[in-house]
PDB file of N, CA and C in Angstrom:
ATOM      1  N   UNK A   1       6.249  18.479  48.619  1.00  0.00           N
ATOM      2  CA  UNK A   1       6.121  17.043  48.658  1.00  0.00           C
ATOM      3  C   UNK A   1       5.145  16.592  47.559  1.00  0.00           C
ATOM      4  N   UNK A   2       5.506  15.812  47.057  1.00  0.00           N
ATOM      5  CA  UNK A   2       4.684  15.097  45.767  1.00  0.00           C
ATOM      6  C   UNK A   2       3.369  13.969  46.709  1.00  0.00           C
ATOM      7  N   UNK A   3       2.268  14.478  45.477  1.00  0.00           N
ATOM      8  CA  UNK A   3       0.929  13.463  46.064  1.00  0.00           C
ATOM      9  C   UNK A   3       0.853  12.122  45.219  1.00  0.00           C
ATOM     10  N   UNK A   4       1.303  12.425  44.196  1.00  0.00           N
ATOM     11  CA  UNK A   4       1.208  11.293  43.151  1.00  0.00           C
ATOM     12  C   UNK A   4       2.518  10.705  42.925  1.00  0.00           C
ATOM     13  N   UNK A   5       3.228  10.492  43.043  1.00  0.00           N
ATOM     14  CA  UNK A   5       4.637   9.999  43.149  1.00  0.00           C
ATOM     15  C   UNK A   5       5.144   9.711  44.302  1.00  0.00           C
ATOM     16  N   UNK A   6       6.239   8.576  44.567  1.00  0.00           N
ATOM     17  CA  UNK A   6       6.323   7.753  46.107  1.00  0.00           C
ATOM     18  C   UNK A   6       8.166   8.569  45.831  1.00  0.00           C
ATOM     19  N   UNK A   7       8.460   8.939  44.571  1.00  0.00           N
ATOM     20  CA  UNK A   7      10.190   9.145  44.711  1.00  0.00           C
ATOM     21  C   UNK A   7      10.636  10.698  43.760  1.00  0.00           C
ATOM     22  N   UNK A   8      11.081  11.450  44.364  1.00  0.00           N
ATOM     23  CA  UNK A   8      11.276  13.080  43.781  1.00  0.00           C
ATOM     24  C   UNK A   8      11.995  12.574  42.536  1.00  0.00           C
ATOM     25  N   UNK A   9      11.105  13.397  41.464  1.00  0.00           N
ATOM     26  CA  UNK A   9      12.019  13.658  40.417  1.00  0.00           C
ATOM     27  C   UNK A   9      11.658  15.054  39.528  1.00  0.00           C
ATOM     28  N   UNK A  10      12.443  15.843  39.456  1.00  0.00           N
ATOM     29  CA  UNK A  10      11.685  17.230  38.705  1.00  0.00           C
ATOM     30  C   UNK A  10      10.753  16.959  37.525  1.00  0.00           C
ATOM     31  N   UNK A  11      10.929  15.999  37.024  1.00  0.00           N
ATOM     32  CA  UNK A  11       9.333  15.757  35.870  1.00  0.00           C
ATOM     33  C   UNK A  11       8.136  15.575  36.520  1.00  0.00           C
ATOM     34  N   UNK A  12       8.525  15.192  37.494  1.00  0.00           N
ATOM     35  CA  UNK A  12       7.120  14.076  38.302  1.00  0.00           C
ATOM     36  C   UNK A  12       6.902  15.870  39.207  1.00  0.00           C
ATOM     37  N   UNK A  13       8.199  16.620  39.647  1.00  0.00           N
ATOM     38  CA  UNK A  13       7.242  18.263  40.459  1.00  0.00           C
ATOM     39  C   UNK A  13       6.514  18.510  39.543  1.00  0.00           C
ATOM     40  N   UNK A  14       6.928  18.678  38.048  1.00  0.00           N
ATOM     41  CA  UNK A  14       6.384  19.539  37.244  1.00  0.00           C
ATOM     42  C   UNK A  14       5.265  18.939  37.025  1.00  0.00           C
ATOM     43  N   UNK A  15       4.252  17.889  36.189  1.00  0.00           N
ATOM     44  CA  UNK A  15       3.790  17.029  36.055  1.00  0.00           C
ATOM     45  C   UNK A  15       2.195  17.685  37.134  1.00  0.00           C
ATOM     46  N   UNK A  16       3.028  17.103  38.274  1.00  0.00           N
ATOM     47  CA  UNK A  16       2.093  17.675  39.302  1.00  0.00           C
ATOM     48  C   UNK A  16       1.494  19.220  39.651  1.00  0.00           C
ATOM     49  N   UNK A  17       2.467  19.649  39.445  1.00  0.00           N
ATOM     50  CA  UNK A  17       2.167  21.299  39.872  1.00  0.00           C
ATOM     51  C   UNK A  17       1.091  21.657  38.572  1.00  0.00           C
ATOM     52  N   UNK A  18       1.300  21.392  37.169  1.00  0.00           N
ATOM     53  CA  UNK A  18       0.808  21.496  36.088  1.00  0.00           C
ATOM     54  C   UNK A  18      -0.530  20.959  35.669  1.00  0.00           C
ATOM     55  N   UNK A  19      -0.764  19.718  36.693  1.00  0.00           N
ATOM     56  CA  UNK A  19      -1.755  19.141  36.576  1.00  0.00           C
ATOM     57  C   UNK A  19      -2.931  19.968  37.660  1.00  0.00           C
ATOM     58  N   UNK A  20      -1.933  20.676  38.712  1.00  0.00           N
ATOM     59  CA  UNK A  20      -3.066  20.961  39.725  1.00  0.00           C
ATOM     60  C   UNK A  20      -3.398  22.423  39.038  1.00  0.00           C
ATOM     61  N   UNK A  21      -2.527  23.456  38.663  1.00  0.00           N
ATOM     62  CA  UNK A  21      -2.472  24.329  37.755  1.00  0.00           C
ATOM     63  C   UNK A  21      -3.687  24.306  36.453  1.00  0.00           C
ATOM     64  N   UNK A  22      -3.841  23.381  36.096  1.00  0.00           N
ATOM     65  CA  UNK A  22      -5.134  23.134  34.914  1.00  0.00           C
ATOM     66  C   UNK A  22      -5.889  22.275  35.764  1.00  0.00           C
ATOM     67  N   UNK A  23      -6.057  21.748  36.607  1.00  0.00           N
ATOM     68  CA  UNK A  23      -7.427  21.351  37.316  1.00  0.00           C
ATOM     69  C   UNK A  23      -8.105  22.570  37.691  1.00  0.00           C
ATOM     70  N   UNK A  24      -7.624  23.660  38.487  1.00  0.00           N
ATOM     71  CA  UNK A  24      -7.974  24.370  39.402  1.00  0.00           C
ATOM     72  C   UNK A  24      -8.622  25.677  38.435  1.00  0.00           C
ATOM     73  N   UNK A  25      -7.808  25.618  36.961  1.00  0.00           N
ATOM     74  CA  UNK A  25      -8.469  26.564  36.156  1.00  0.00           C
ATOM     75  C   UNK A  25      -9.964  25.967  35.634  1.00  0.00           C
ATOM     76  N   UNK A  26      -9.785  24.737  35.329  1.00  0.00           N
ATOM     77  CA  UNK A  26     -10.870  24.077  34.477  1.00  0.00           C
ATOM     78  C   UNK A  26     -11.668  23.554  35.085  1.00  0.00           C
ATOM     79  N   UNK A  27     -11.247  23.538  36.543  1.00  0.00           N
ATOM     80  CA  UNK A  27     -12.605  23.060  36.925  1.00  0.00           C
ATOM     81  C   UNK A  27     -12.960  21.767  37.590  1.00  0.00           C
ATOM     82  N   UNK A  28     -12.269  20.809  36.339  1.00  0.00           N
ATOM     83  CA  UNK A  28     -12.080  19.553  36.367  1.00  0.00           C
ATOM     84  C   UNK A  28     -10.650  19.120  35.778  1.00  0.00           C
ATOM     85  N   UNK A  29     -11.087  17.513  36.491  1.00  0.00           N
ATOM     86  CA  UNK A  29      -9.801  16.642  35.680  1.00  0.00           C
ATOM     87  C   UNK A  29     -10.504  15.491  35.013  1.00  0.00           C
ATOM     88  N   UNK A  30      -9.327  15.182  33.600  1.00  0.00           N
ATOM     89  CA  UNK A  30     -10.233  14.108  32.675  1.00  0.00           C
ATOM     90  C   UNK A  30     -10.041  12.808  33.372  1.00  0.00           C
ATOM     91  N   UNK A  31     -10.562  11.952  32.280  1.00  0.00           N
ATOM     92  CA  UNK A  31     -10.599  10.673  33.024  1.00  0.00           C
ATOM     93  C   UNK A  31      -9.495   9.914  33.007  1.00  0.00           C
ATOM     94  N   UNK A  32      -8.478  10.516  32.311  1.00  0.00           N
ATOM     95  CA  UNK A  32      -7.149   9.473  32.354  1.00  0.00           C
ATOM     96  C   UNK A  32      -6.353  10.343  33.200  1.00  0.00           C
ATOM     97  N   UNK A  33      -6.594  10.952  34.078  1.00  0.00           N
ATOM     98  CA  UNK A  33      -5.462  11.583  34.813  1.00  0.00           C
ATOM     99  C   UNK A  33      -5.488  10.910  36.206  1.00  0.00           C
ATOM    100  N   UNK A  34      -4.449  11.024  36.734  1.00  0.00           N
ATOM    101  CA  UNK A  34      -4.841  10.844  38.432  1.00  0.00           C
ATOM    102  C   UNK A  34      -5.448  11.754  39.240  1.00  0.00           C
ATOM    103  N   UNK A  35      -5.979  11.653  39.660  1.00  0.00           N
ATOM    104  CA  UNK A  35      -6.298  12.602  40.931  1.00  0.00           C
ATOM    105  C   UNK A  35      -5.304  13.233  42.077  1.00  0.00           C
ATOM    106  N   UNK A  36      -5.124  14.445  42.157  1.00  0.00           N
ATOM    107  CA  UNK A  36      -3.691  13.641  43.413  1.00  0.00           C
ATOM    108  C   UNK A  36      -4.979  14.268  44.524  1.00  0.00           C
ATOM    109  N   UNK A  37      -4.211  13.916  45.440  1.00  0.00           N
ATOM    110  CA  UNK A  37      -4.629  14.267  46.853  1.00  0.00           C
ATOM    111  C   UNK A  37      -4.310  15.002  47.710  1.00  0.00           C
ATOM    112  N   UNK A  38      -4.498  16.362  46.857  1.00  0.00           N
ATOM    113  CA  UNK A  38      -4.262  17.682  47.500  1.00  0.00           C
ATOM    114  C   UNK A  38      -5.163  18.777  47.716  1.00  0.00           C
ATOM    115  N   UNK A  39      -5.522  19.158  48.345  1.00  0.00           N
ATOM    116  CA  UNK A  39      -6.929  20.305  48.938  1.00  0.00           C
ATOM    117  C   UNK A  39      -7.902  19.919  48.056  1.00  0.00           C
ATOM    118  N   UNK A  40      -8.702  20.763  47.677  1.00  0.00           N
ATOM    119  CA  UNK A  40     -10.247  20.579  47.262  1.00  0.00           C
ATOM    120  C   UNK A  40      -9.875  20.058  45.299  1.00  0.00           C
ATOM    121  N   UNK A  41      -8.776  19.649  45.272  1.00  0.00           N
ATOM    122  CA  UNK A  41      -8.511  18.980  43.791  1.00  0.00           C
ATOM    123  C   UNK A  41      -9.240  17.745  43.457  1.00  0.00           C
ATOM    124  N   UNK A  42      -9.066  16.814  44.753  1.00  0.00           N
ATOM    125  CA  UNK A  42      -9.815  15.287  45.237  1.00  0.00           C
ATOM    126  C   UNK A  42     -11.298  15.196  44.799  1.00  0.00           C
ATOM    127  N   UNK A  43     -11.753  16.393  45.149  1.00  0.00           N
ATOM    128  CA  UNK A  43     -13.318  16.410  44.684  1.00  0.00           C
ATOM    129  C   UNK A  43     -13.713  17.001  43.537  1.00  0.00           C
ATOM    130  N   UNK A  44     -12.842  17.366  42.736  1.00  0.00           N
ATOM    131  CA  UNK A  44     -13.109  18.064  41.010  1.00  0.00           C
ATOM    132  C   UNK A  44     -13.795  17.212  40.599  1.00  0.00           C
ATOM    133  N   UNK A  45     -15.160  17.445  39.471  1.00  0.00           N
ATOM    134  CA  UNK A  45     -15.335  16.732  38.872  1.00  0.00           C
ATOM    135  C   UNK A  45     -14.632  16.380  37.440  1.00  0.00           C
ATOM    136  N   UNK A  46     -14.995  15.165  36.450  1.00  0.00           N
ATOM    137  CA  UNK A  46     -14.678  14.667  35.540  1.00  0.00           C
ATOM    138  C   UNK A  46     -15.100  15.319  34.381  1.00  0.00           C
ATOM    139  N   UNK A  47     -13.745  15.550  33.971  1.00  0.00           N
ATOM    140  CA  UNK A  47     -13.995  16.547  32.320  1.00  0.00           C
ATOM    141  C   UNK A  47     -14.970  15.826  30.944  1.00  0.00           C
ATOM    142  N   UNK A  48     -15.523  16.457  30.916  1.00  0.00           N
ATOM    143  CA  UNK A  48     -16.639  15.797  29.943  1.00  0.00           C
ATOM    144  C   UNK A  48     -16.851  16.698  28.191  1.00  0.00           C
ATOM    145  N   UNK A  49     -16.464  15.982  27.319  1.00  0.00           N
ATOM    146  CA  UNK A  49     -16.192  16.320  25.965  1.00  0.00           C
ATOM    147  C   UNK A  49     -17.113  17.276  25.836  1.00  0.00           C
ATOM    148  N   UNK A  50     -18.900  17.018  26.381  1.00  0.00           N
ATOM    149  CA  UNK A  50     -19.715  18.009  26.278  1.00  0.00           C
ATOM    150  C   UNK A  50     -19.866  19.197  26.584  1.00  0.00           C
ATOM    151  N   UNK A  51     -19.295  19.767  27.740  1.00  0.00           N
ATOM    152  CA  UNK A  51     -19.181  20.792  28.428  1.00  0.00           C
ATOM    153  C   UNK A  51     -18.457  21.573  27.811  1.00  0.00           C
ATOM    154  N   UNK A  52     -18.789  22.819  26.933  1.00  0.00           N
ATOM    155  CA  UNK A  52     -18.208  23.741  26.290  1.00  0.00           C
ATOM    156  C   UNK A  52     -18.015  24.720  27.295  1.00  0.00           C
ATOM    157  N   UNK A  53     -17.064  25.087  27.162  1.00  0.00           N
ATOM    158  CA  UNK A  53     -16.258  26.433  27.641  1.00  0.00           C
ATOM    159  C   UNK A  53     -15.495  27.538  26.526  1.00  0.00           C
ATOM    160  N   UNK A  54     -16.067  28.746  26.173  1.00  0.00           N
ATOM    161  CA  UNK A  54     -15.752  29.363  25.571  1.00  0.00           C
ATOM    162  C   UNK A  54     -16.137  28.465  23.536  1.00  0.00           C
ATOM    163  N   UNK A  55     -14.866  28.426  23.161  1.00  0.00           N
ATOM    164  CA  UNK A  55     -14.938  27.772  21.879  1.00  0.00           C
ATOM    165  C   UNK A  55     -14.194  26.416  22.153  1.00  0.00           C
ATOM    166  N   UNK A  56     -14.477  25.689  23.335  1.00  0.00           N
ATOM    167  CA  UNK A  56     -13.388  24.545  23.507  1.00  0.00           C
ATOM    168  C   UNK A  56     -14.299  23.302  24.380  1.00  0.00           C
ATOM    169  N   UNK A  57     -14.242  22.589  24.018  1.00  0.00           N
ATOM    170  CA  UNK A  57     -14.934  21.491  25.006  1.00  0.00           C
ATOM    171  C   UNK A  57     -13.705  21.949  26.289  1.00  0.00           C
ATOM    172  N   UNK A  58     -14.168  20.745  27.281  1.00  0.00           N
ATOM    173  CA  UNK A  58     -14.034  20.946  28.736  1.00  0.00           C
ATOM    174  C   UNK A  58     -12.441  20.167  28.579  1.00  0.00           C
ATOM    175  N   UNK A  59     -12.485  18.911  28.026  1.00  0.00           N
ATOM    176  CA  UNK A  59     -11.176  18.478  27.951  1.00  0.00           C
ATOM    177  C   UNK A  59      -9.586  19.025  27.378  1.00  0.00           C
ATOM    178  N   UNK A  60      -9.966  19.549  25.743  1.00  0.00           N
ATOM    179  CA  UNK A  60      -9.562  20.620  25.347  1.00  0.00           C
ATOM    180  C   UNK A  60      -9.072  21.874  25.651  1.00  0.00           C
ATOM    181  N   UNK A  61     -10.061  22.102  27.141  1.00  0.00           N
ATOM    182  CA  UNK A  61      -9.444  23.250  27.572  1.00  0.00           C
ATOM    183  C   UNK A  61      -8.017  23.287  28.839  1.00  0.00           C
ATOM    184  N   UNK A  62      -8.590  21.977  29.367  1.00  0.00           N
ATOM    185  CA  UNK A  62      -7.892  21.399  30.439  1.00  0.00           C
ATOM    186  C   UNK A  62      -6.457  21.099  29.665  1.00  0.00           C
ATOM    187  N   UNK A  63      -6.599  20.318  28.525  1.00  0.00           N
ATOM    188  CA  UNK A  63      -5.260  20.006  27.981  1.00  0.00           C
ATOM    189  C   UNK A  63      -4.453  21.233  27.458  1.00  0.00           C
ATOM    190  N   UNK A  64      -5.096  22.151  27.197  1.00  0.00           N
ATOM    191  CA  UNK A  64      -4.445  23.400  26.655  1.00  0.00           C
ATOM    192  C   UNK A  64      -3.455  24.261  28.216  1.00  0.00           C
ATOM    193  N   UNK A  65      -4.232  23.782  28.849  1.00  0.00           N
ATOM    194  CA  UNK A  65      -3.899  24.805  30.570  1.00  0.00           C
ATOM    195  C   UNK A  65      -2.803  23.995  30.848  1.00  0.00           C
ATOM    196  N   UNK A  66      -2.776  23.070  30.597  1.00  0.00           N
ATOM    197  CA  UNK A  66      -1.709  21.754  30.972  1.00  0.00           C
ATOM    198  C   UNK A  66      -0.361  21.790  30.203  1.00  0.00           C
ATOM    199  N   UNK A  67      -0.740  22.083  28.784  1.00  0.00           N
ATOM    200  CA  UNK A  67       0.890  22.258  28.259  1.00  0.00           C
ATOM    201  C   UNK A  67       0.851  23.376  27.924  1.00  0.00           C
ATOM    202  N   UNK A  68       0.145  24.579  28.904  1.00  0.00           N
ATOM    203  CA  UNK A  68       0.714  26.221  28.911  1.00  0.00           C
ATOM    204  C   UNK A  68       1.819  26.531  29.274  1.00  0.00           C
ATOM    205  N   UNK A  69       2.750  27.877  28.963  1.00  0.00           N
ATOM    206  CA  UNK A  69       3.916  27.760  30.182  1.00  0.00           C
ATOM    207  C   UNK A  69       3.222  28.499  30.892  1.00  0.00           C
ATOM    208  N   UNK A  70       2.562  29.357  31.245  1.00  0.00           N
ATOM    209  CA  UNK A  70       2.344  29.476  32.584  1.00  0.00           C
ATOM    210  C   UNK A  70       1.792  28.506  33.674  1.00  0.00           C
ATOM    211  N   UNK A  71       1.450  27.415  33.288  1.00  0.00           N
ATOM    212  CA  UNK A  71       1.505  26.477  33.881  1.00  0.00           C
ATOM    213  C   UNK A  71       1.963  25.730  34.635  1.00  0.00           C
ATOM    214  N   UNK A  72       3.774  25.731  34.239  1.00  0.00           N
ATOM    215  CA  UNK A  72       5.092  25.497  35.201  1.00  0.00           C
ATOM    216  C   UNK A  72       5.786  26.836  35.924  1.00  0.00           C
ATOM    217  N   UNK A  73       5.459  28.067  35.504  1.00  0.00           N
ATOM    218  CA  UNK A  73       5.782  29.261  35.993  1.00  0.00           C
ATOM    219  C   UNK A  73       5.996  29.718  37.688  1.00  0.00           C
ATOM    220  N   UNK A  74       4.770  28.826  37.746  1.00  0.00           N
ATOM    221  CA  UNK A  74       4.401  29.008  39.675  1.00  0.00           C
ATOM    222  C   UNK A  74       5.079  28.007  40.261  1.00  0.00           C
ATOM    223  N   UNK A  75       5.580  26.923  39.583  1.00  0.00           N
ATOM    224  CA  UNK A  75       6.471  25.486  39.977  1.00  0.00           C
ATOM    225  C   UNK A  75       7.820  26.038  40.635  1.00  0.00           C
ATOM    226  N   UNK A  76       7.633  25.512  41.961  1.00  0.00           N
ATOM    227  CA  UNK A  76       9.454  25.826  42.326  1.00  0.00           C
ATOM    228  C   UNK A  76       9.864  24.269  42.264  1.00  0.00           C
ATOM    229  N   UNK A  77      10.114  23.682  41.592  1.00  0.00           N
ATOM    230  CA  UNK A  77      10.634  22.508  41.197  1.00  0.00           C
ATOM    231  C   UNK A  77      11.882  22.153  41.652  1.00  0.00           C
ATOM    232  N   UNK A  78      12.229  21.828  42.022  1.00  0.00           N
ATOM    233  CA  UNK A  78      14.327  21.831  41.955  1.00  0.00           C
ATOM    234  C   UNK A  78      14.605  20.594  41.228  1.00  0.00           C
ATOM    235  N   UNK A  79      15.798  20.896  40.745  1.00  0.00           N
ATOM    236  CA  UNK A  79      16.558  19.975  39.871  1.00  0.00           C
ATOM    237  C   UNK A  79      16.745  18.315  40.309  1.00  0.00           C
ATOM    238  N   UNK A  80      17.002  17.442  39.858  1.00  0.00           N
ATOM    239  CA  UNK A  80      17.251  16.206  40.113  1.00  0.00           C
ATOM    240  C   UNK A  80      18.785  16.031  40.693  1.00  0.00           C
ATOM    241  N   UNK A  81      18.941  15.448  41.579  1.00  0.00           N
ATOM    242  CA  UNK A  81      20.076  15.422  42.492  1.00  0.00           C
ATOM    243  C   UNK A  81      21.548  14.582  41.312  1.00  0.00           C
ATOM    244  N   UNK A  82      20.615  13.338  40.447  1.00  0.00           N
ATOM    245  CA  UNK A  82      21.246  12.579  39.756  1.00  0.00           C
ATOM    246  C   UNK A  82      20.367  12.108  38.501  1.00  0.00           C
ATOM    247  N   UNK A  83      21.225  12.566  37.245  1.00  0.00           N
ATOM    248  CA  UNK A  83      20.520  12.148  35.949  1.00  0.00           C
ATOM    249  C   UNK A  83      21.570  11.972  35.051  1.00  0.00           C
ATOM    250  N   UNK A  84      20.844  11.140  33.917  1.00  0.00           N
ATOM    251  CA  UNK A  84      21.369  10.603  32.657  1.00  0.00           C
ATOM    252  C   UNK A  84      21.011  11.141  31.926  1.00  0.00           C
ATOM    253  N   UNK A  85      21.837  12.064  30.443  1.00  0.00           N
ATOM    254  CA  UNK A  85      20.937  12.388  29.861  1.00  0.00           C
ATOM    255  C   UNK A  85      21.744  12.054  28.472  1.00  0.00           C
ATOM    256  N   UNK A  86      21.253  12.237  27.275  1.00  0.00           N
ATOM    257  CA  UNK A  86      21.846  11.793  25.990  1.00  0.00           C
ATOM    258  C   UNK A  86      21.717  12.626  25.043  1.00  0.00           C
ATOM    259  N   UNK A  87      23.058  13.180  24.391  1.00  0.00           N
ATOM    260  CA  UNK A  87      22.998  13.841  23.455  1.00  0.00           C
ATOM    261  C   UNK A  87      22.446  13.361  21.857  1.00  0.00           C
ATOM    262  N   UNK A  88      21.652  13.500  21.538  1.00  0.00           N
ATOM    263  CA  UNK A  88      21.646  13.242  19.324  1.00  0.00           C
ATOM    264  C   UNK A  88      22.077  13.680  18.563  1.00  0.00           C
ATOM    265  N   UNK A  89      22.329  13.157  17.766  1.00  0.00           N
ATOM    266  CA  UNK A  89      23.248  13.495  16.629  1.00  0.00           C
ATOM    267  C   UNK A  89      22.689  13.465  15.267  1.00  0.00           C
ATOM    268  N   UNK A  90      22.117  14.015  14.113  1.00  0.00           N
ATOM    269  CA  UNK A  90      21.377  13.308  13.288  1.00  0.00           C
ATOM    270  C   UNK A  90      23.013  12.937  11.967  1.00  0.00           C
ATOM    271  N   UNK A  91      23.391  12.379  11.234  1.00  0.00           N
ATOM    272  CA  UNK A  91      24.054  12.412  10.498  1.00  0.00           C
ATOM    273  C   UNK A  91      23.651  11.835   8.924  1.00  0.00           C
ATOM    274  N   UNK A  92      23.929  12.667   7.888  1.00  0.00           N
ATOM    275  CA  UNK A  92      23.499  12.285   6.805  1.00  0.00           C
ATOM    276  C   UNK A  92      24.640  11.435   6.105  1.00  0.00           C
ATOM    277  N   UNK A  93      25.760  11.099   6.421  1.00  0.00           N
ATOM    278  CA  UNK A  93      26.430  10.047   5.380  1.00  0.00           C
ATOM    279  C   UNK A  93      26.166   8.942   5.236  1.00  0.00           C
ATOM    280  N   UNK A  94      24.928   8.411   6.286  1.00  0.00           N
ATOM    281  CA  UNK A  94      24.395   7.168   6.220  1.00  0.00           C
ATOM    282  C   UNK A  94      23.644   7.024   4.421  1.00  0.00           C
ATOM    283  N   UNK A  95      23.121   8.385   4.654  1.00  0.00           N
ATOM    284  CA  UNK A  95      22.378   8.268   3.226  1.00  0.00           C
ATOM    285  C   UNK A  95      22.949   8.342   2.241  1.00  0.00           C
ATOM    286  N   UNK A  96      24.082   8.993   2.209  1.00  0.00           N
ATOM    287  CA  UNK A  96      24.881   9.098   0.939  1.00  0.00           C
ATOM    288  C   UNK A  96      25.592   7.839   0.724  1.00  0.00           C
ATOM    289  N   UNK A  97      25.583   6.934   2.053  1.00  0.00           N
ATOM    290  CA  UNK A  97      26.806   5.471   1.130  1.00  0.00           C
ATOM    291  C   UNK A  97      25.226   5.206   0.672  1.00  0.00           C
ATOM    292  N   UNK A  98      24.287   4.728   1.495  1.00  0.00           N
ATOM    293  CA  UNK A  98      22.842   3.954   0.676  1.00  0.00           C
ATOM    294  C   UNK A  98      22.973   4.394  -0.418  1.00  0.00           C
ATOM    295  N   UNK A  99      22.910   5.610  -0.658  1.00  0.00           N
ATOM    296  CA  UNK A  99      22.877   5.301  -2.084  1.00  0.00           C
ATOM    297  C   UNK A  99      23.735   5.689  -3.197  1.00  0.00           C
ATOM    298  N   UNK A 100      25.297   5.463  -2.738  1.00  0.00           N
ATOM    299  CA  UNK A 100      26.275   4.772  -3.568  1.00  0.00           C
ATOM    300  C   UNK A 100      26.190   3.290  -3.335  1.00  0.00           C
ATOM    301  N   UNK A 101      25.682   2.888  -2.239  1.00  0.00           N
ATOM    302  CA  UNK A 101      25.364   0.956  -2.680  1.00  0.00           C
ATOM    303  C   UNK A 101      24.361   0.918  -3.746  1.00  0.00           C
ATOM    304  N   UNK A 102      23.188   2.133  -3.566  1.00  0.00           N
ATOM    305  CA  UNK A 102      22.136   1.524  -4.467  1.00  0.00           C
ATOM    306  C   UNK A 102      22.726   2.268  -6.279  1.00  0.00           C
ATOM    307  N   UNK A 103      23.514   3.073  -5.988  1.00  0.00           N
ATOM    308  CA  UNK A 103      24.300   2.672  -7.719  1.00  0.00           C
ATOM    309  C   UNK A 103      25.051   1.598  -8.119  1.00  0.00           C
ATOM    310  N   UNK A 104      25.469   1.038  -7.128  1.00  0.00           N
ATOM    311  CA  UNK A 104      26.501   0.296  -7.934  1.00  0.00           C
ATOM    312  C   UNK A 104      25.635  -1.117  -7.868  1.00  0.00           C
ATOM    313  N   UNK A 105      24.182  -1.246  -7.136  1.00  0.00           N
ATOM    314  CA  UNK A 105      23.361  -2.556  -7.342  1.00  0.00           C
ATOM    315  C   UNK A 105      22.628  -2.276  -8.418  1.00  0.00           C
ATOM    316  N   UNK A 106      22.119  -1.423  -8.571  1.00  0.00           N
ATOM    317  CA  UNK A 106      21.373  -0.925  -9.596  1.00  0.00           C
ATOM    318  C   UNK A 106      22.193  -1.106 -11.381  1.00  0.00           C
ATOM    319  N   UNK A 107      23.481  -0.561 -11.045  1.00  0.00           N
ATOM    320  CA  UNK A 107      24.407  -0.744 -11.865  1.00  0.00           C
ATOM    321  C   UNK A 107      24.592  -2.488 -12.720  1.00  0.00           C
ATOM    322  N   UNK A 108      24.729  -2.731 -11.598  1.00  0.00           N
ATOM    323  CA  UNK A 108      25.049  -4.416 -12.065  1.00  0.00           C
ATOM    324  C   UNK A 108      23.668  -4.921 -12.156  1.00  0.00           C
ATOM    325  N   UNK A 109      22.520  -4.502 -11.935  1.00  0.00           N
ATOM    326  CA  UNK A 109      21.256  -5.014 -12.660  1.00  0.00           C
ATOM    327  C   UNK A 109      21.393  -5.050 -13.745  1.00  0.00           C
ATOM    328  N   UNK A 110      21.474  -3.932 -14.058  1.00  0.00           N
ATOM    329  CA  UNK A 110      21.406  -4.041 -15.837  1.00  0.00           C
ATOM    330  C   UNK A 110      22.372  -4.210 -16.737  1.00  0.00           C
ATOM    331  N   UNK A 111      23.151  -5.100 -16.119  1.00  0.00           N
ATOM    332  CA  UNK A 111      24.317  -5.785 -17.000  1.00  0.00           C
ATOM    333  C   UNK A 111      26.149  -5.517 -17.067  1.00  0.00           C
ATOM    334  N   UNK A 112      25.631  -4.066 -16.542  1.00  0.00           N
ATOM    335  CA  UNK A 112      26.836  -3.636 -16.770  1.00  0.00           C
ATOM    336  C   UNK A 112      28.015  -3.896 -16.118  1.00  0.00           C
ATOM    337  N   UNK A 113      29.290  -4.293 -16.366  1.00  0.00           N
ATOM    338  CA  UNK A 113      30.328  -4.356 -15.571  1.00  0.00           C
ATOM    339  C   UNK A 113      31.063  -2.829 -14.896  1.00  0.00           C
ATOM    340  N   UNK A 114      31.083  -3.073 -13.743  1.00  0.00           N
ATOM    341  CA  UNK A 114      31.246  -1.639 -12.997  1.00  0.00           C
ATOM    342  C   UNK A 114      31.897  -2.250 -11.908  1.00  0.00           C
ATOM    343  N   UNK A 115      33.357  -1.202 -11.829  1.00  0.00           N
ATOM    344  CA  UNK A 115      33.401  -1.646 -10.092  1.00  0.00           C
ATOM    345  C   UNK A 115      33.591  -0.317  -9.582  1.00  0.00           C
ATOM    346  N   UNK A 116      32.926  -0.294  -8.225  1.00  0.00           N
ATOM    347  CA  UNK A 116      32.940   0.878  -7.542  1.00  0.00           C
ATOM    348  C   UNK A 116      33.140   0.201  -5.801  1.00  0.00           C
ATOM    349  N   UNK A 117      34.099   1.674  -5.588  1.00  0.00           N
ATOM    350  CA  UNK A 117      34.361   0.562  -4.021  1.00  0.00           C
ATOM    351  C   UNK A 117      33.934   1.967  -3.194  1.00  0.00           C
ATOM    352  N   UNK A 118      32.881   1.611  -2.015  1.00  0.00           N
ATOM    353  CA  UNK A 118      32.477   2.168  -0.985  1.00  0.00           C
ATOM    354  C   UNK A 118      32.961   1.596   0.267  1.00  0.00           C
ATOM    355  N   UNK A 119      33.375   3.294   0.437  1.00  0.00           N
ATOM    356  CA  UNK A 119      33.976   2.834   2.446  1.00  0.00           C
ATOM    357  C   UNK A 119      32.717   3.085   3.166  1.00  0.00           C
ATOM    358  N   UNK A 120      32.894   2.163   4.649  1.00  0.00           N
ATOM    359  CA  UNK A 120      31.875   2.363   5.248  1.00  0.00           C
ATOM    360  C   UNK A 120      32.610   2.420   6.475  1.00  0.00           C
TER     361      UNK A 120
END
């Protein structure tokens, strides 16, 4: 059951498990995190830039524990019942008409009569 979240979603298990996962190593949690409200996590104190640990301030170290993978390792998370997700595509012919437009503007800058026809 999630402490910090009112509705299941596997980002929001992970999120959590990860956050309690680097509290519980470090000690503390910083000041922009939530607290959740689970066993002796509630009473961690606040990560403080000063507090060196090893070669790392206190925050630094916390953020490092946080986007470890062993971090989500111990997470039994389960999947989202219902999601959207979106594939990308990067495509470069965008760039190649730009700049067959920018020859044939460039072209007729400087006087010249030119015709060039681009499909788009």
């Amino acid at each position: 059951m999630l402490s910090l979240f009112n509705k299941y979603n596997e980002s929001a298990c992970l999120f959590e498990c990860r956050l309690a996962y680097a509290a519980t190593r470090a000690k503390c949690i910083p000041w922009d995190y939530p607290v959740p409200g689970l066993g002796n996590l509630s009473t961690l104190p606040m990560c403080v830039a000063s507090k060196v640990i090893g070669q790392k301030n206190a925050i630094r170290n916390f953020e490092d524990l946080m986007s470890s993978k062993k971090s989500a390792e111990s997470c039994n998370c389960l999947p989202n019942c219902e999601e959207v997700s979106f594939k990308t595509q990067v495509d470069c012919t965008s760039n190649l008409l730009f700049n067959m437009t920018n020859t044939y503007v460039t072209a007729n800058q400087r006087g010249y009569e030119h015709e060039e026809r681009v499909l788009f």
